[in-house]
C-alpha atoms as a PDB file:
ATOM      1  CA  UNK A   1     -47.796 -17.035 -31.642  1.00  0.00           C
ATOM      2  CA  UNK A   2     -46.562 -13.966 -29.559  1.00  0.00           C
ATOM      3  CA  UNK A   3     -43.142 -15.025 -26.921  1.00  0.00           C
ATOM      4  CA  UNK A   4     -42.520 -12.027 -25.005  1.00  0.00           C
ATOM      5  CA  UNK A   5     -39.295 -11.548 -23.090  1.00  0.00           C
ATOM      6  CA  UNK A   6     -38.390  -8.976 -20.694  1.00  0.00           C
ATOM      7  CA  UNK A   7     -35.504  -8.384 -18.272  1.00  0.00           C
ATOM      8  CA  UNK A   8     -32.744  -5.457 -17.158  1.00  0.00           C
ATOM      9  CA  UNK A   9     -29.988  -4.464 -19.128  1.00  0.00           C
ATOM     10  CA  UNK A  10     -27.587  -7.706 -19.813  1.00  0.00           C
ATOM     11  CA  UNK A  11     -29.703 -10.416 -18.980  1.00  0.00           C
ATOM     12  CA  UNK A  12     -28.970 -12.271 -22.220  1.00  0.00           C
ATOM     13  CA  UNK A  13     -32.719 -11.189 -23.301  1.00  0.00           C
ATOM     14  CA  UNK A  14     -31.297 -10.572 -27.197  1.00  0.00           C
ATOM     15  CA  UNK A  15     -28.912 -13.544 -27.819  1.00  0.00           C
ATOM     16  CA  UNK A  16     -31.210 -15.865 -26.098  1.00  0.00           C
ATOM     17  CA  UNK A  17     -34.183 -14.718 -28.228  1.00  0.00           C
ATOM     18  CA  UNK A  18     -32.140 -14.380 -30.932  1.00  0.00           C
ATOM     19  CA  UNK A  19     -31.554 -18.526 -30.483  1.00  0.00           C
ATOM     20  CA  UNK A  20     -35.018 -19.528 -29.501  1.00  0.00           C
ATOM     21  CA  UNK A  21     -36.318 -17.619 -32.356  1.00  0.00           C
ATOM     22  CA  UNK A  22     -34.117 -19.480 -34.797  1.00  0.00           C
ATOM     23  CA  UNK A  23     -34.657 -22.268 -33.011  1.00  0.00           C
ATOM     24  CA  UNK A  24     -38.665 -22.007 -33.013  1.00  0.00           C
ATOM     25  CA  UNK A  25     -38.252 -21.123 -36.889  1.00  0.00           C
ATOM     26  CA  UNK A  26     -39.785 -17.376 -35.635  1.00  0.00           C
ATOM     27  CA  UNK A  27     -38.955 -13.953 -36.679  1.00  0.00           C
ATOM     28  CA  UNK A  28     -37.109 -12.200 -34.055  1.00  0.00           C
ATOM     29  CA  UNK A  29     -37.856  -8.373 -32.713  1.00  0.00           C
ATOM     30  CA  UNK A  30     -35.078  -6.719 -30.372  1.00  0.00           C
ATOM     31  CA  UNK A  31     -37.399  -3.650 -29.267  1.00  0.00           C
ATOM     32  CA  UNK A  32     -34.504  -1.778 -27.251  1.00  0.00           C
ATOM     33  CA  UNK A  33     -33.059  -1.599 -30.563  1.00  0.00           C
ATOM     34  CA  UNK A  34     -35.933   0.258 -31.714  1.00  0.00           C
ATOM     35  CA  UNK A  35     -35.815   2.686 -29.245  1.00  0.00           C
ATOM     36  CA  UNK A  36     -31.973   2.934 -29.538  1.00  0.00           C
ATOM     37  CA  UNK A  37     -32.462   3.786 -33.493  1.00  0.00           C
ATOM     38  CA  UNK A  38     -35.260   6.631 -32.399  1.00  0.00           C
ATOM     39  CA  UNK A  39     -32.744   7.874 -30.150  1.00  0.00           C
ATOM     40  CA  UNK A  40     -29.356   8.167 -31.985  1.00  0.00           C
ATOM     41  CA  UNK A  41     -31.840   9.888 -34.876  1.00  0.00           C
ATOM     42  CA  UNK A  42     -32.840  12.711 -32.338  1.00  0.00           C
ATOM     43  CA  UNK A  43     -29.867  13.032 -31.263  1.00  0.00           C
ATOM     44  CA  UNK A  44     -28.042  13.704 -34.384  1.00  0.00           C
ATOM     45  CA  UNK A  45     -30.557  16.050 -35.336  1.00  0.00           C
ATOM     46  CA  UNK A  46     -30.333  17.826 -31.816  1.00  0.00           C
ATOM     47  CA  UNK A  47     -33.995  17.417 -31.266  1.00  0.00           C
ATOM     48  CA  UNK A  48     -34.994  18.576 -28.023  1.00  0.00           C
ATOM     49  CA  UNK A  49     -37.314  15.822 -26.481  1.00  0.00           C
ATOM     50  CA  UNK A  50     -39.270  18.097 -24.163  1.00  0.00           C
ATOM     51  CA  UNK A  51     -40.600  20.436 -26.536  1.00  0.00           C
ATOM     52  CA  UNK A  52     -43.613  17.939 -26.686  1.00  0.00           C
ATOM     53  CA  UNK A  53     -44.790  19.384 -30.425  1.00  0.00           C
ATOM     54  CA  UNK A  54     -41.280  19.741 -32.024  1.00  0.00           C
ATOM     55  CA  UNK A  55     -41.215  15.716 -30.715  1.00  0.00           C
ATOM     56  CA  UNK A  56     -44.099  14.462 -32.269  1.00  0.00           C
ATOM     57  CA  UNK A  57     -43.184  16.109 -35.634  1.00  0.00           C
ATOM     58  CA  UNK A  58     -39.541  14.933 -35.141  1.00  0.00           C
ATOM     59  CA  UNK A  59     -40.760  11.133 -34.802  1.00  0.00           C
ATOM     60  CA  UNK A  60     -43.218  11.307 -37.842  1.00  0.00           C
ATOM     61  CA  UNK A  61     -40.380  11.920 -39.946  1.00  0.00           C
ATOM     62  CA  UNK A  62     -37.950   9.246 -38.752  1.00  0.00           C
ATOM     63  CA  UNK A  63     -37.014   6.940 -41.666  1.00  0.00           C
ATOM     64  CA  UNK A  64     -36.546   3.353 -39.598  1.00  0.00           C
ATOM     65  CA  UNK A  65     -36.401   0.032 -41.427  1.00  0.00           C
ATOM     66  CA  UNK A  66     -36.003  -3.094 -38.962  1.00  0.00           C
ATOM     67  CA  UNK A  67     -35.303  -6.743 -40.153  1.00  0.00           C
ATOM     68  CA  UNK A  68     -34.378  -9.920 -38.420  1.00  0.00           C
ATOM     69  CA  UNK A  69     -30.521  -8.863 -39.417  1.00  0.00           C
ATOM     70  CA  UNK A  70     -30.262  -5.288 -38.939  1.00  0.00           C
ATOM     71  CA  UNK A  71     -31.990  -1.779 -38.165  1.00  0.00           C
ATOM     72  CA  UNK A  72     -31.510   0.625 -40.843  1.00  0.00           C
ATOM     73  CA  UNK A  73     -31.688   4.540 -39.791  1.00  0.00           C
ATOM     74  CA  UNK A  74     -32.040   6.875 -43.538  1.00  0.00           C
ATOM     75  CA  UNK A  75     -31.601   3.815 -45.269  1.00  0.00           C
ATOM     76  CA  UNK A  76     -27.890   3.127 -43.600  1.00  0.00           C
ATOM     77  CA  UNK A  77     -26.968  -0.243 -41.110  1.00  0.00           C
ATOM     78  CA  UNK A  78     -26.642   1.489 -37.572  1.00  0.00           C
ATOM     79  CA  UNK A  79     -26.061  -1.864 -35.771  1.00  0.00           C
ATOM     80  CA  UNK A  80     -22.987  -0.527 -34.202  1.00  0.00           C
ATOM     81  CA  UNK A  81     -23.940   3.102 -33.280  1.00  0.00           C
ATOM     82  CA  UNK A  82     -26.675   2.318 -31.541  1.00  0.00           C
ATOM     83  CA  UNK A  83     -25.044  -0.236 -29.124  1.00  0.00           C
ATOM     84  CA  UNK A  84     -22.129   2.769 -27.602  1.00  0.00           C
ATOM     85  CA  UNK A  85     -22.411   3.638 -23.922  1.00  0.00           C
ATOM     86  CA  UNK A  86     -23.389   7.012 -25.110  1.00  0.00           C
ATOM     87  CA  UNK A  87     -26.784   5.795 -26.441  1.00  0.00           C
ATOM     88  CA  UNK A  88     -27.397   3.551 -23.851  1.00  0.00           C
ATOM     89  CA  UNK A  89     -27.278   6.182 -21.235  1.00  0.00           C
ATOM     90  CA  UNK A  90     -29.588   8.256 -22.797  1.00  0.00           C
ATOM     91  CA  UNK A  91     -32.001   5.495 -24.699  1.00  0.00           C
ATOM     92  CA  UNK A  92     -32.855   5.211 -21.158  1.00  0.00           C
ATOM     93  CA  UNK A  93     -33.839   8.533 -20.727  1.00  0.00           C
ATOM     94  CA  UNK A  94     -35.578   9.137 -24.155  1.00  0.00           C
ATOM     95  CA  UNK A  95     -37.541   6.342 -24.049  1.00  0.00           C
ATOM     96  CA  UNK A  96     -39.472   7.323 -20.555  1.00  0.00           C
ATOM     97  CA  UNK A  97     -41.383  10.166 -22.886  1.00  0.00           C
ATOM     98  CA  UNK A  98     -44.437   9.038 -23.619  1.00  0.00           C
ATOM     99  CA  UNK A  99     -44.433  10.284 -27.223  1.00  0.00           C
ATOM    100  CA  UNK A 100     -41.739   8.108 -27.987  1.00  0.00           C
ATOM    101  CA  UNK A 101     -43.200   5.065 -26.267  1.00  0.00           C
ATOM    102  CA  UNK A 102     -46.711   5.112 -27.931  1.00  0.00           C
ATOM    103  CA  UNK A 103     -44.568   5.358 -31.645  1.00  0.00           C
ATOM    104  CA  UNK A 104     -42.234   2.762 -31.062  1.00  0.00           C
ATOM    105  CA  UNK A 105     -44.866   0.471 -29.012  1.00  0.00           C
ATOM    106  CA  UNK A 106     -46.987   1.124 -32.555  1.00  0.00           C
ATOM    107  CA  UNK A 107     -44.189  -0.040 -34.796  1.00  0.00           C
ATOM    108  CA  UNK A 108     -43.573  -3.382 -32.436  1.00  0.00           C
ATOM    109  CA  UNK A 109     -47.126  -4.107 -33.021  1.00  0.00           C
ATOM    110  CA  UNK A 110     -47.192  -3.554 -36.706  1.00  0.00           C
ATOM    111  CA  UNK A 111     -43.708  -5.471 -36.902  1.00  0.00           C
ATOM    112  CA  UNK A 112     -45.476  -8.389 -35.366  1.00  0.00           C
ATOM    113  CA  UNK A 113     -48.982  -8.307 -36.681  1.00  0.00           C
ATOM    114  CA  UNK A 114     -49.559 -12.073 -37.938  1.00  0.00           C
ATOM    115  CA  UNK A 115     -45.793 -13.649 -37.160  1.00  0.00           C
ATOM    116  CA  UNK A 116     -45.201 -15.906 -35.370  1.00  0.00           C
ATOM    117  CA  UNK A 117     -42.483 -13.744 -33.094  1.00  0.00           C
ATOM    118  CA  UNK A 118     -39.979 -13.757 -30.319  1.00  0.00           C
ATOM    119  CA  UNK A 119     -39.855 -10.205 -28.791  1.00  0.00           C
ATOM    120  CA  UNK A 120     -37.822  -8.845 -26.489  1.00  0.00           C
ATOM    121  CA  UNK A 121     -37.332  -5.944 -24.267  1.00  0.00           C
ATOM    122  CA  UNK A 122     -38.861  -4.238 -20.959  1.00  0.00           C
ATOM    123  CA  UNK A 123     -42.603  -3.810 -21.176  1.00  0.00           C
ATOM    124  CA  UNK A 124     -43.122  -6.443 -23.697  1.00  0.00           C
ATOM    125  CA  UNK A 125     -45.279  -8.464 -21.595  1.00  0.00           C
ATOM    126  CA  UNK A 126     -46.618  -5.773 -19.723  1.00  0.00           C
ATOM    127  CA  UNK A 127     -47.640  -3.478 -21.974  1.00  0.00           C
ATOM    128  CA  UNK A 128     -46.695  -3.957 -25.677  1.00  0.00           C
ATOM    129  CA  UNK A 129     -48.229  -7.490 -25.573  1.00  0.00           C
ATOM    130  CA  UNK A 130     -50.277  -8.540 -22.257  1.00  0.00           C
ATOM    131  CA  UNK A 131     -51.868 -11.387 -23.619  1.00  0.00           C
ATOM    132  CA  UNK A 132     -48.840 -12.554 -25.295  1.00  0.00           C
ATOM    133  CA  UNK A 133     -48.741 -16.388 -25.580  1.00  0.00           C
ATOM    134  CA  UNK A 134     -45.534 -16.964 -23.737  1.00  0.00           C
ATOM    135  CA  UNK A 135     -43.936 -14.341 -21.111  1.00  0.00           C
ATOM    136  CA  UNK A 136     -40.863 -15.002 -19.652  1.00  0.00           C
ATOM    137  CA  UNK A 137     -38.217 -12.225 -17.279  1.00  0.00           C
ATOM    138  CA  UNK A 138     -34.984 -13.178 -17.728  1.00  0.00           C
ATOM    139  CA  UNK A 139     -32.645 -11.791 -15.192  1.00  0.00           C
ATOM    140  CA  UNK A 140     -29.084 -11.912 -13.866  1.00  0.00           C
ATOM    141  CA  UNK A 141     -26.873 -10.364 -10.766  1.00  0.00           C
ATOM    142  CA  UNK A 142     -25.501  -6.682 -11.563  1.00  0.00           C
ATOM    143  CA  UNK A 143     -22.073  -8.279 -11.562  1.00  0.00           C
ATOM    144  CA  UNK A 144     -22.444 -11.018 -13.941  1.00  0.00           C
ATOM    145  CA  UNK A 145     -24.376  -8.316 -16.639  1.00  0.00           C
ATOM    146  CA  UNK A 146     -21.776  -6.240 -16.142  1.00  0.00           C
ATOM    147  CA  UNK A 147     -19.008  -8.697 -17.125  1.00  0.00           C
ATOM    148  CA  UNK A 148     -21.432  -9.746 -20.634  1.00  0.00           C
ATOM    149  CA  UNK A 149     -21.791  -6.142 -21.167  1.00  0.00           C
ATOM    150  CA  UNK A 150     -18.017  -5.651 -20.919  1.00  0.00           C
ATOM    151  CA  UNK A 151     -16.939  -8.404 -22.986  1.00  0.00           C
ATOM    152  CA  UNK A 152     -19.283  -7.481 -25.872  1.00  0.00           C
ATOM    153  CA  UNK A 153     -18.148  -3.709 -25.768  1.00  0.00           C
ATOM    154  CA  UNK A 154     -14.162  -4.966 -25.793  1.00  0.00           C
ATOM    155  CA  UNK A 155     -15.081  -7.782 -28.778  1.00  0.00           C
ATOM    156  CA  UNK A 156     -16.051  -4.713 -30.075  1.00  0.00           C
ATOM    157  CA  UNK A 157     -12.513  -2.423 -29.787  1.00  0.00           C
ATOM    158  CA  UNK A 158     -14.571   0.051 -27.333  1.00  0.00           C
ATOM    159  CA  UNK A 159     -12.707   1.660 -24.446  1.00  0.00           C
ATOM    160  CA  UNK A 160     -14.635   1.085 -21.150  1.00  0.00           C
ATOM    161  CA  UNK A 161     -13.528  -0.756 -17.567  1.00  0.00           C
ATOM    162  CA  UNK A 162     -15.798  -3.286 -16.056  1.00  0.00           C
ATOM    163  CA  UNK A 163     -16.459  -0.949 -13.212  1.00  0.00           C
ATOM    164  CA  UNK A 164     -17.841   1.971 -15.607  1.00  0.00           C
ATOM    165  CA  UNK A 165     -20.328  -0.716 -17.339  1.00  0.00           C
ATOM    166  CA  UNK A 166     -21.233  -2.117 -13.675  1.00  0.00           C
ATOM    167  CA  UNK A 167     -22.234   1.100 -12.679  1.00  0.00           C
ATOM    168  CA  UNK A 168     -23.945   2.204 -15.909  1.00  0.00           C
ATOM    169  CA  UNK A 169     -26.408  -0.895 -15.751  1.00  0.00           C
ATOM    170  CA  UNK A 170     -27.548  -0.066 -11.896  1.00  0.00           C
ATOM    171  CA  UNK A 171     -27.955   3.199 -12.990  1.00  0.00           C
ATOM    172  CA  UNK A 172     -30.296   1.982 -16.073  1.00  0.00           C
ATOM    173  CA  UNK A 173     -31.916  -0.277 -13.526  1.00  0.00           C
ATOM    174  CA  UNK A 174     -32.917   2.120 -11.351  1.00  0.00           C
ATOM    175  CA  UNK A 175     -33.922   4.187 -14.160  1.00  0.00           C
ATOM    176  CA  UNK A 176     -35.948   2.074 -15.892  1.00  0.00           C
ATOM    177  CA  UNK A 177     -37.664   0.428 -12.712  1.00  0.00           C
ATOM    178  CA  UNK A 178     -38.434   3.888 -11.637  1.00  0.00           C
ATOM    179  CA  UNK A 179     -39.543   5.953 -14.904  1.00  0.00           C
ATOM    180  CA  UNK A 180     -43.264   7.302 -14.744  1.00  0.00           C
ATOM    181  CA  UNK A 181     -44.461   5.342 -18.097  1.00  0.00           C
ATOM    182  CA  UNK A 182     -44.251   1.595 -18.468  1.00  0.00           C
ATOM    183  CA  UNK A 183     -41.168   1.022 -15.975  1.00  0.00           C
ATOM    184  CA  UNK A 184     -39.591  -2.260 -16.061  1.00  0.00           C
ATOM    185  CA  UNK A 185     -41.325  -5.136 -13.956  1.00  0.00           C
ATOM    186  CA  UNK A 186     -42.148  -8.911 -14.052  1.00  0.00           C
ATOM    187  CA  UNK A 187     -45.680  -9.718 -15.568  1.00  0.00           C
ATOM    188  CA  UNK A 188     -47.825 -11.477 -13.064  1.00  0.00           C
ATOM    189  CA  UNK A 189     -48.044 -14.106 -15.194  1.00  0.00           C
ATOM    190  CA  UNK A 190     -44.304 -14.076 -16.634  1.00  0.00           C
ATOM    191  CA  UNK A 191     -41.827 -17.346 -15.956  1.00  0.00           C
ATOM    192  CA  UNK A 192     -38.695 -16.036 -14.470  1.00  0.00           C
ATOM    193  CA  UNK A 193     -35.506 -17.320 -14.906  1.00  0.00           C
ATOM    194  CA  UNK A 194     -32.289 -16.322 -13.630  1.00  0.00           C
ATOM    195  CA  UNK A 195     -29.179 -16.858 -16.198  1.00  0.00           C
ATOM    196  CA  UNK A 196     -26.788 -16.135 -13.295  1.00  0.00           C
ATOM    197  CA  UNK A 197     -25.326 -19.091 -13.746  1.00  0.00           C
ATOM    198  CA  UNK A 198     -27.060 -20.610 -16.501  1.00  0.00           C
ATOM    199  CA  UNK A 199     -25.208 -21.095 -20.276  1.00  0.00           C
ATOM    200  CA  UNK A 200     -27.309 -19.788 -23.304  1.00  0.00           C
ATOM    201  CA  UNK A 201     -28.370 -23.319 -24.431  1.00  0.00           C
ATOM    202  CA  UNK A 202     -29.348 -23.939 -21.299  1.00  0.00           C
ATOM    203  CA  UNK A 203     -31.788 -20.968 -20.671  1.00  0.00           C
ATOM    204  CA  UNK A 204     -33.008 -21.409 -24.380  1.00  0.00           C
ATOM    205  CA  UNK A 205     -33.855 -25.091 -23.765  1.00  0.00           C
ATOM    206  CA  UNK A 206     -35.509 -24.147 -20.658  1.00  0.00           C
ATOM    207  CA  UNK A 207     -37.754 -21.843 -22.412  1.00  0.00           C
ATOM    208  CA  UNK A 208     -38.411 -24.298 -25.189  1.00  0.00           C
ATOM    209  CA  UNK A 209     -39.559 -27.002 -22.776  1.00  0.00           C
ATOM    210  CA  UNK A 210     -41.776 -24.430 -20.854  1.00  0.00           C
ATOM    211  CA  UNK A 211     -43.713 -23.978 -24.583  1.00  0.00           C
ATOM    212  CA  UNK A 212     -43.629 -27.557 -25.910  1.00  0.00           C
ATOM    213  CA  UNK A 213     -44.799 -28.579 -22.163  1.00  0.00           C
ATOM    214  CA  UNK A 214     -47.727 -25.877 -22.629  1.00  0.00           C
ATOM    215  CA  UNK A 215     -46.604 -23.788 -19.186  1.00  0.00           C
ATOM    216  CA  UNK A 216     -48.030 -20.479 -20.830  1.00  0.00           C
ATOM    217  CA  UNK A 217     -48.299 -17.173 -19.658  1.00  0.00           C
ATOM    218  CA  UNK A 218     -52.256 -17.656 -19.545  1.00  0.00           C
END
């Protein structure tokens, strides 16, 4: 069984798939951090992502290993560097070239290929997997994903103000609502749920009713 989950930046898309996995005794795929991991690698090498051929031979030699606990980059836990404002910012730009979409849109798909799976991200149930079994968009106000964002980046000692994180997420909003290949949207067919003011147990219980009450994405 395929659970897709999409949503912007802060939403709670990875802790509360993170829980309904666990809970649903499924493996559990955080595809932003996949594209995170393909971007801190070309950026360390100083790859330049518009020379379309240096690109393609760039992301053929990328040495990602993902598991239900970590993402390994060369074999090394990069859990931590790929979560920094820095990569955020321009994850969102990387990840509108279409050579990097069609390999790490291959790699979800051979990640999941017979699991049962709880996948996250922005184009999950859009493009990655339209005929997924379940599709929900979870979503939040800018001010509210702002404040998680925050409070994970300070849990983790990082130096940022809630107004620069506030602002970063509308402009990775607008970004990804608005990039040429696979922007972020609702599925026709997705259940939406706002987690404004919901707790995680509460969206996660939500979600579990909607699939043991058979209100699927078909």
């Amino acid at each position: 069984m395929i659970i897709a989950i999409d949503g912007p930046a802060g939403a709670g898309k990875s802790t509360i798939a993170k829980k309904l996995s666990k809970q649903m005794g499924y493996m559990y795929l955080d595809t932003g951090a996949i594209y995170r991991t393909i971007t801190l690698d070309l950026c360390n090498r100083h790859i330049d992502v518009e020379n379309k051929e240096l690109l393609a031979e760039s992301l053929s030699e990328i040495d990602m290993e993902y598991t239900t606990d970590h993402i390994f980059l060369n074999g090394k836990i990069v859990d931590d560097e790929i979560r920094t404002e820095s990569i955020s910012q321009k994850t969102s730009h990387y990840s509108s070239k279409s050579e990097i979409r069609v390999f790490a849109v291959e790699m979800q798909r051979n990640i999941s290929l017979n699991e049962d799976i709880v996948l996250e991200g922005r184009d999950i149930g859009t493009v990655v997997f339209p005929n997924a079994d379940y599709k929900f968009y979870l979503t939040a106000s800018e001010e509210e994903r702002g404040k998680r964002r925050y409070k994970d980046m300070i849990d983790k000692g990082m130096d940022t103000t809630l107004e620069e994180i506030v602002d970063s997420i509308k402009k990775r909003d607008f970004n990804d609502k608005n990039r040429e290949i696979a922007p972020l949207s609702k599925a026709d067919d997705a259940i939406e749920i706002d987690t404004t003011s919901m707790t995680i147990d509460e969206v996660v219980e939500k979600m579990v009713n909607c699939i043991k009450g058979g209100v699927s994405a078909l």
